[in-house]
PDB file of N, CA and C in Angstrom:
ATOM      1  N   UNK A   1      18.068  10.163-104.759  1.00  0.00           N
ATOM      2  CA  UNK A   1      17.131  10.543-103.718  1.00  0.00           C
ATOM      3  C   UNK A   1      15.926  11.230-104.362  1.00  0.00           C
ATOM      4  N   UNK A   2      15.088  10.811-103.952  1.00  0.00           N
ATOM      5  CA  UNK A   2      13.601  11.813-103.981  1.00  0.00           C
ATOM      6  C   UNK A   2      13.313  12.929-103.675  1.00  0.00           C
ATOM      7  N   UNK A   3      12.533  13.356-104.835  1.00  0.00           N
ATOM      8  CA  UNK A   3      12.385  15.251-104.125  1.00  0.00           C
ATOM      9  C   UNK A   3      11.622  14.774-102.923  1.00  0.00           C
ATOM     10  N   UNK A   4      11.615  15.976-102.274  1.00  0.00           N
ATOM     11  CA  UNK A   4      10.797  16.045-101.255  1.00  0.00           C
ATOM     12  C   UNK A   4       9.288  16.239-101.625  1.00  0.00           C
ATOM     13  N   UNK A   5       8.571  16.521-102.345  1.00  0.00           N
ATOM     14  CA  UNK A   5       7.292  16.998-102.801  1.00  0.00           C
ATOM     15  C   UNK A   5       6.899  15.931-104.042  1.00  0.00           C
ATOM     16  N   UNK A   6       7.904  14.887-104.409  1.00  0.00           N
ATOM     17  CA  UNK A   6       7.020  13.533-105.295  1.00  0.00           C
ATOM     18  C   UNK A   6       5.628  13.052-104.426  1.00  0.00           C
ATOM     19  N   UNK A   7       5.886  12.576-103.456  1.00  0.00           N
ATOM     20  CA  UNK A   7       4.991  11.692-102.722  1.00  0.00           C
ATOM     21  C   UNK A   7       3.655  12.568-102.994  1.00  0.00           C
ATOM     22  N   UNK A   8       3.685  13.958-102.657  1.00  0.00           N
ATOM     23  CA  UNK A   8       2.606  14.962-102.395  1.00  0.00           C
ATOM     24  C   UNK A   8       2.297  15.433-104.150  1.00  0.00           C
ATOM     25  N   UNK A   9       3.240  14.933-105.124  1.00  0.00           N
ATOM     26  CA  UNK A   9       2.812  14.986-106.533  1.00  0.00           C
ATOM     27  C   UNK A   9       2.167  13.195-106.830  1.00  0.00           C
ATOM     28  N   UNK A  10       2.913  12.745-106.860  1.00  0.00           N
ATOM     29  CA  UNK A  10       1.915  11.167-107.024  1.00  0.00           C
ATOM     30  C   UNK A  10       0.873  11.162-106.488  1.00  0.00           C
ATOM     31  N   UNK A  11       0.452  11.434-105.166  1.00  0.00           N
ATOM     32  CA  UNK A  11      -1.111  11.719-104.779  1.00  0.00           C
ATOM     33  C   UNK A  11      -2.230  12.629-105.455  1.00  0.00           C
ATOM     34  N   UNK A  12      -1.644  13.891-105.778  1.00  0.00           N
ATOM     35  CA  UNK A  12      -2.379  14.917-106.535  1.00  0.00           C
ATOM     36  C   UNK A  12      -2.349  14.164-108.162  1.00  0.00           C
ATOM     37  N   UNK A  13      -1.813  13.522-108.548  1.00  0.00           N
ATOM     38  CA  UNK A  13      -2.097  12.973-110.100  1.00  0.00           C
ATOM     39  C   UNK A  13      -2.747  11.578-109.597  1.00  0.00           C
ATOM     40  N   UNK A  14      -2.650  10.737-109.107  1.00  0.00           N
ATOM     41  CA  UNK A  14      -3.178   9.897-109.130  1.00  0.00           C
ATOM     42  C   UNK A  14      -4.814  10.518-108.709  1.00  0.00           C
ATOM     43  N   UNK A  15      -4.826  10.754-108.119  1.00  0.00           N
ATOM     44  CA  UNK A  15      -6.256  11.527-107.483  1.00  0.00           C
ATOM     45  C   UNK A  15      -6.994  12.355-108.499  1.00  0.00           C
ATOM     46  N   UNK A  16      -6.159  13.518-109.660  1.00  0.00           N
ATOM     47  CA  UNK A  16      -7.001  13.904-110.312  1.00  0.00           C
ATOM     48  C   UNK A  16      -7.314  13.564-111.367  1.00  0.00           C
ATOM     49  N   UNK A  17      -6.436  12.277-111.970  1.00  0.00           N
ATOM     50  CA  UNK A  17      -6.113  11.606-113.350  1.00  0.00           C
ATOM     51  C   UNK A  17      -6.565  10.023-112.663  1.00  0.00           C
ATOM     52  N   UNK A  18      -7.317   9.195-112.185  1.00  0.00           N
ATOM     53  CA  UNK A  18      -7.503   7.987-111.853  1.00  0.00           C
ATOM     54  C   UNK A  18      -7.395   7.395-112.898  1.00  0.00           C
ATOM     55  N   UNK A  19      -8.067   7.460-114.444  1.00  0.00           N
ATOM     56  CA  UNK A  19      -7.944   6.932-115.419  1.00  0.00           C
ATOM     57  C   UNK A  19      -6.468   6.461-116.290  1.00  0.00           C
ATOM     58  N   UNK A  20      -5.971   7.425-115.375  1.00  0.00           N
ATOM     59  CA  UNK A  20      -4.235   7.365-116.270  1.00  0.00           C
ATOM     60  C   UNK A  20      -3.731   6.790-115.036  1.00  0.00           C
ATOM     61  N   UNK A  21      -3.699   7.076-113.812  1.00  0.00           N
ATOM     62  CA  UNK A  21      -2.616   6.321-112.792  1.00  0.00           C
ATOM     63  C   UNK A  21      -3.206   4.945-112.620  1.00  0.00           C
ATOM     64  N   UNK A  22      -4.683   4.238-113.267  1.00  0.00           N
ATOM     65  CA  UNK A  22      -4.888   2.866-113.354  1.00  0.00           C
ATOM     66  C   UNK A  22      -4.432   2.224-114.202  1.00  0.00           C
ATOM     67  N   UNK A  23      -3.889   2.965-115.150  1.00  0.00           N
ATOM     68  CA  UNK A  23      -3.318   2.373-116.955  1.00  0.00           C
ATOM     69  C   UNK A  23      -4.776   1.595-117.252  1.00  0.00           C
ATOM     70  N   UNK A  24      -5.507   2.207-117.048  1.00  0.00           N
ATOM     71  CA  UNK A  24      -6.844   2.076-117.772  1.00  0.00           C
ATOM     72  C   UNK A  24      -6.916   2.843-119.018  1.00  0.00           C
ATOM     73  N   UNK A  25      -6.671   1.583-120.404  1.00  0.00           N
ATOM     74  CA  UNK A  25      -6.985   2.610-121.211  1.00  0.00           C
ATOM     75  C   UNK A  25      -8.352   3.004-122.106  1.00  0.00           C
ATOM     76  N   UNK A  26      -8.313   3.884-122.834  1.00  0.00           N
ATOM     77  CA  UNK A  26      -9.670   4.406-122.833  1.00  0.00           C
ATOM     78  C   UNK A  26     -10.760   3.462-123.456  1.00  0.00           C
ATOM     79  N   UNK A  27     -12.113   3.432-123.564  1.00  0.00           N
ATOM     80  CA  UNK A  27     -12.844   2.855-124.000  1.00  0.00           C
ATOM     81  C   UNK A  27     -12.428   2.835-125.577  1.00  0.00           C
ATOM     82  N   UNK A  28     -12.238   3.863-126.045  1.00  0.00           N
ATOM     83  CA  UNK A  28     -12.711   3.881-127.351  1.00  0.00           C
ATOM     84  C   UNK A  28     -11.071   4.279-127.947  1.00  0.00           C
ATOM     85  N   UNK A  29     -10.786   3.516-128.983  1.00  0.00           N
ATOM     86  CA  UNK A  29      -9.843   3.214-129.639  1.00  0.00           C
ATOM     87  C   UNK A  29      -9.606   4.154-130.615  1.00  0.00           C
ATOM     88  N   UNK A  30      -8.288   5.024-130.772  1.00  0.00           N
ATOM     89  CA  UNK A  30      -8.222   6.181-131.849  1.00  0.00           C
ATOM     90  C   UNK A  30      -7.651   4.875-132.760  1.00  0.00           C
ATOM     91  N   UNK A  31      -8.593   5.311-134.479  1.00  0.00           N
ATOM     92  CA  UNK A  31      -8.165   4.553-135.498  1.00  0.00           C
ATOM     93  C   UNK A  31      -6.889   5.715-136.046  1.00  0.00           C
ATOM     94  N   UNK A  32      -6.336   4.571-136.861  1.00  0.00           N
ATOM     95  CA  UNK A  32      -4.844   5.287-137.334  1.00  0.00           C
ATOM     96  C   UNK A  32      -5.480   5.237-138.817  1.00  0.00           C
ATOM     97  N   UNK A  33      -5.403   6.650-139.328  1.00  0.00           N
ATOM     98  CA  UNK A  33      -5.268   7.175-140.833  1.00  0.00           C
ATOM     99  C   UNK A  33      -3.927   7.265-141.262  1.00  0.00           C
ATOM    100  N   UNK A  34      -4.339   6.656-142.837  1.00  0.00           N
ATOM    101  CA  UNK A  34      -2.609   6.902-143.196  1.00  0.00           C
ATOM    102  C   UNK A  34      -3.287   7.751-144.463  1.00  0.00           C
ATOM    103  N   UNK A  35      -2.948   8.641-144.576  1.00  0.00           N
ATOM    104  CA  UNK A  35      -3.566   9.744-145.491  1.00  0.00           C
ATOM    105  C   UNK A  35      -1.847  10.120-146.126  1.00  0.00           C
ATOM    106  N   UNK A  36      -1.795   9.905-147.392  1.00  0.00           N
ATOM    107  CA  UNK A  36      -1.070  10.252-148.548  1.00  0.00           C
ATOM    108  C   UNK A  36      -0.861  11.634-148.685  1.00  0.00           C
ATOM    109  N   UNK A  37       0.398  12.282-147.811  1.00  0.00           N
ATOM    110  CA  UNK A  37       0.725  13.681-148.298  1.00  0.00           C
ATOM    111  C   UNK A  37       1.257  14.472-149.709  1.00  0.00           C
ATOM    112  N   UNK A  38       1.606  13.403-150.184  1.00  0.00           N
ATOM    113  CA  UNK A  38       2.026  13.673-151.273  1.00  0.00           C
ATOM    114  C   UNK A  38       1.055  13.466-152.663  1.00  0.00           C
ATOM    115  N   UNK A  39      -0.045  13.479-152.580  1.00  0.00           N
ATOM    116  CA  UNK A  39      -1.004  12.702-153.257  1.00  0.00           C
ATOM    117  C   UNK A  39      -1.597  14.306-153.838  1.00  0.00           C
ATOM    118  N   UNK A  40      -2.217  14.526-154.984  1.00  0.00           N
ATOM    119  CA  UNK A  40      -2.698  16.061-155.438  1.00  0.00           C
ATOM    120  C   UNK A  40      -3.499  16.171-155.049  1.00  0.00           C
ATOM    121  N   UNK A  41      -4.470  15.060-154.490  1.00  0.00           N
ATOM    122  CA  UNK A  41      -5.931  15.290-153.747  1.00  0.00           C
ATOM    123  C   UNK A  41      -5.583  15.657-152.799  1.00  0.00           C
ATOM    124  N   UNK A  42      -4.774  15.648-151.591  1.00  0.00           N
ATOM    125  CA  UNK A  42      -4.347  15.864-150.970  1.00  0.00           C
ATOM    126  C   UNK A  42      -4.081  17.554-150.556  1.00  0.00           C
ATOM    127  N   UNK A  43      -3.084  17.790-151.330  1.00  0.00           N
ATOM    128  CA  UNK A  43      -2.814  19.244-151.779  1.00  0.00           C
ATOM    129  C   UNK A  43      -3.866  20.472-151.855  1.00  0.00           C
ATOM    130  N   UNK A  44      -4.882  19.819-153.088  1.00  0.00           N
ATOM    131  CA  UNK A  44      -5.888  20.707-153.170  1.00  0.00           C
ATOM    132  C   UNK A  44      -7.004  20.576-152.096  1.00  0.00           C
ATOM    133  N   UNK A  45      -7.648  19.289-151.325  1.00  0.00           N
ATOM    134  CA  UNK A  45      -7.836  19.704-150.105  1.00  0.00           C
ATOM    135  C   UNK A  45      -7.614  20.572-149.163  1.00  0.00           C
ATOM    136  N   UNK A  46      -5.909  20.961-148.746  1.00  0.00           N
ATOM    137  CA  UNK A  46      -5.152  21.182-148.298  1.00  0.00           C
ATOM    138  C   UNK A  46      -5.475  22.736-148.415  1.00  0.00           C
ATOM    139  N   UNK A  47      -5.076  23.047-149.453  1.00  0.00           N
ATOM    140  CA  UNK A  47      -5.048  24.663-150.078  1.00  0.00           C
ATOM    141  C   UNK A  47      -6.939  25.064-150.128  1.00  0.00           C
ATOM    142  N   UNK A  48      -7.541  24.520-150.431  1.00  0.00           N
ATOM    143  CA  UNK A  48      -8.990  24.833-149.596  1.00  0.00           C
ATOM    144  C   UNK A  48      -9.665  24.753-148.765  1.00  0.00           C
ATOM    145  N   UNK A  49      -9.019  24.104-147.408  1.00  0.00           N
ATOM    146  CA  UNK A  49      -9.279  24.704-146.256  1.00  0.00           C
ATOM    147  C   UNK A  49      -8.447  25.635-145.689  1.00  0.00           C
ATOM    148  N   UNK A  50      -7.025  25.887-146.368  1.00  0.00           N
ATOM    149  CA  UNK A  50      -6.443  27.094-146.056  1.00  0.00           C
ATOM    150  C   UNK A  50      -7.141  28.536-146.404  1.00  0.00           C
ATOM    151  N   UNK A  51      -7.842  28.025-147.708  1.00  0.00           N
ATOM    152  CA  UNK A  51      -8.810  29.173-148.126  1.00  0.00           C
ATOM    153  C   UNK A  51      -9.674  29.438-147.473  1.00  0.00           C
ATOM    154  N   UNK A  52     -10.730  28.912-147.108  1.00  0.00           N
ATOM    155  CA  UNK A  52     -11.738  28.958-145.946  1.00  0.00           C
ATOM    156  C   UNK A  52     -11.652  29.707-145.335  1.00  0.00           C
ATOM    157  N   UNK A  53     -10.332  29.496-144.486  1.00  0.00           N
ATOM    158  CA  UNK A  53      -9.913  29.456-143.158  1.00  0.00           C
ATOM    159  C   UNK A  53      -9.730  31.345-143.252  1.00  0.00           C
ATOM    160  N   UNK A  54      -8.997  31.710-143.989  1.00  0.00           N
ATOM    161  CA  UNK A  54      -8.185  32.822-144.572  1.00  0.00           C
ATOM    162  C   UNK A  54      -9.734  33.915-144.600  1.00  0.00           C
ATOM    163  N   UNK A  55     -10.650  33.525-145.064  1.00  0.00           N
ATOM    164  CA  UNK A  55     -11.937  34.140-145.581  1.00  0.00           C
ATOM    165  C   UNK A  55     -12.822  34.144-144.230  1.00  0.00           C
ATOM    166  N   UNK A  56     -12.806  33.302-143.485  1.00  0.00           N
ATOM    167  CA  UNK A  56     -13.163  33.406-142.052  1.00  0.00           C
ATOM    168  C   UNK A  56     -12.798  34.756-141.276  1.00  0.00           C
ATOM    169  N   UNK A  57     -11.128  34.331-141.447  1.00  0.00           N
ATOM    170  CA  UNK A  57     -10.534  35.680-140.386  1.00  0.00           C
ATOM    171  C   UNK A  57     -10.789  36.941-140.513  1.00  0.00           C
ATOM    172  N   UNK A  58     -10.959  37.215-142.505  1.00  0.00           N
ATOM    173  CA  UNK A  58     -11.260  37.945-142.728  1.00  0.00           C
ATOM    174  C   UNK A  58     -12.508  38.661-142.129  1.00  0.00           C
ATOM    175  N   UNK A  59     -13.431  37.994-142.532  1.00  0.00           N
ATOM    176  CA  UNK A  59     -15.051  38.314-141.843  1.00  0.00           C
ATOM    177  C   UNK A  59     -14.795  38.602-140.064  1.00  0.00           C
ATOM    178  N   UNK A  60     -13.955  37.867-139.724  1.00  0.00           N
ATOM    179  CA  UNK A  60     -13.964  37.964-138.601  1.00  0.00           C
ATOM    180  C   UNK A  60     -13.657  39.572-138.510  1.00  0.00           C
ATOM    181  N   UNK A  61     -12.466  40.168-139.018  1.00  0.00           N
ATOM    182  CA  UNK A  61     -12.358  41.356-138.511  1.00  0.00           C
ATOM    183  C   UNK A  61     -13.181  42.548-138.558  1.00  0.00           C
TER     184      UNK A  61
END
């Protein structure tokens, strides 16, 4: 059996999401990266935007 309050939820999503209750999907296509975690470029990328990031907060405080 059905809740009592689906009908009054399928209306409120379809209504505020039209794009998703049409299975319209989006214009623009997310490309798929396959980016190598294990790779040292990788790593040291990795560890210098952790640095950045770290030097930011700092300033921030």
């Amino acid at each position: 059996m059905c809740h009592p309050c689906s009908d009054q939820m399928f209306v409120f999503f379809t209504s505020a999401f039209p794009e998703k209750a049409s299975g319209a999907k989006p214009q623009e296509q997310e490309e798929e990266i396959d980016i190598d975690l294990e790779a040292p470029e990788t790593e040291k990328a990795a560890l210098a935007i952790q640095n950045q990031f770290r030097r930011f907060q700092k300033k921030k405080k």
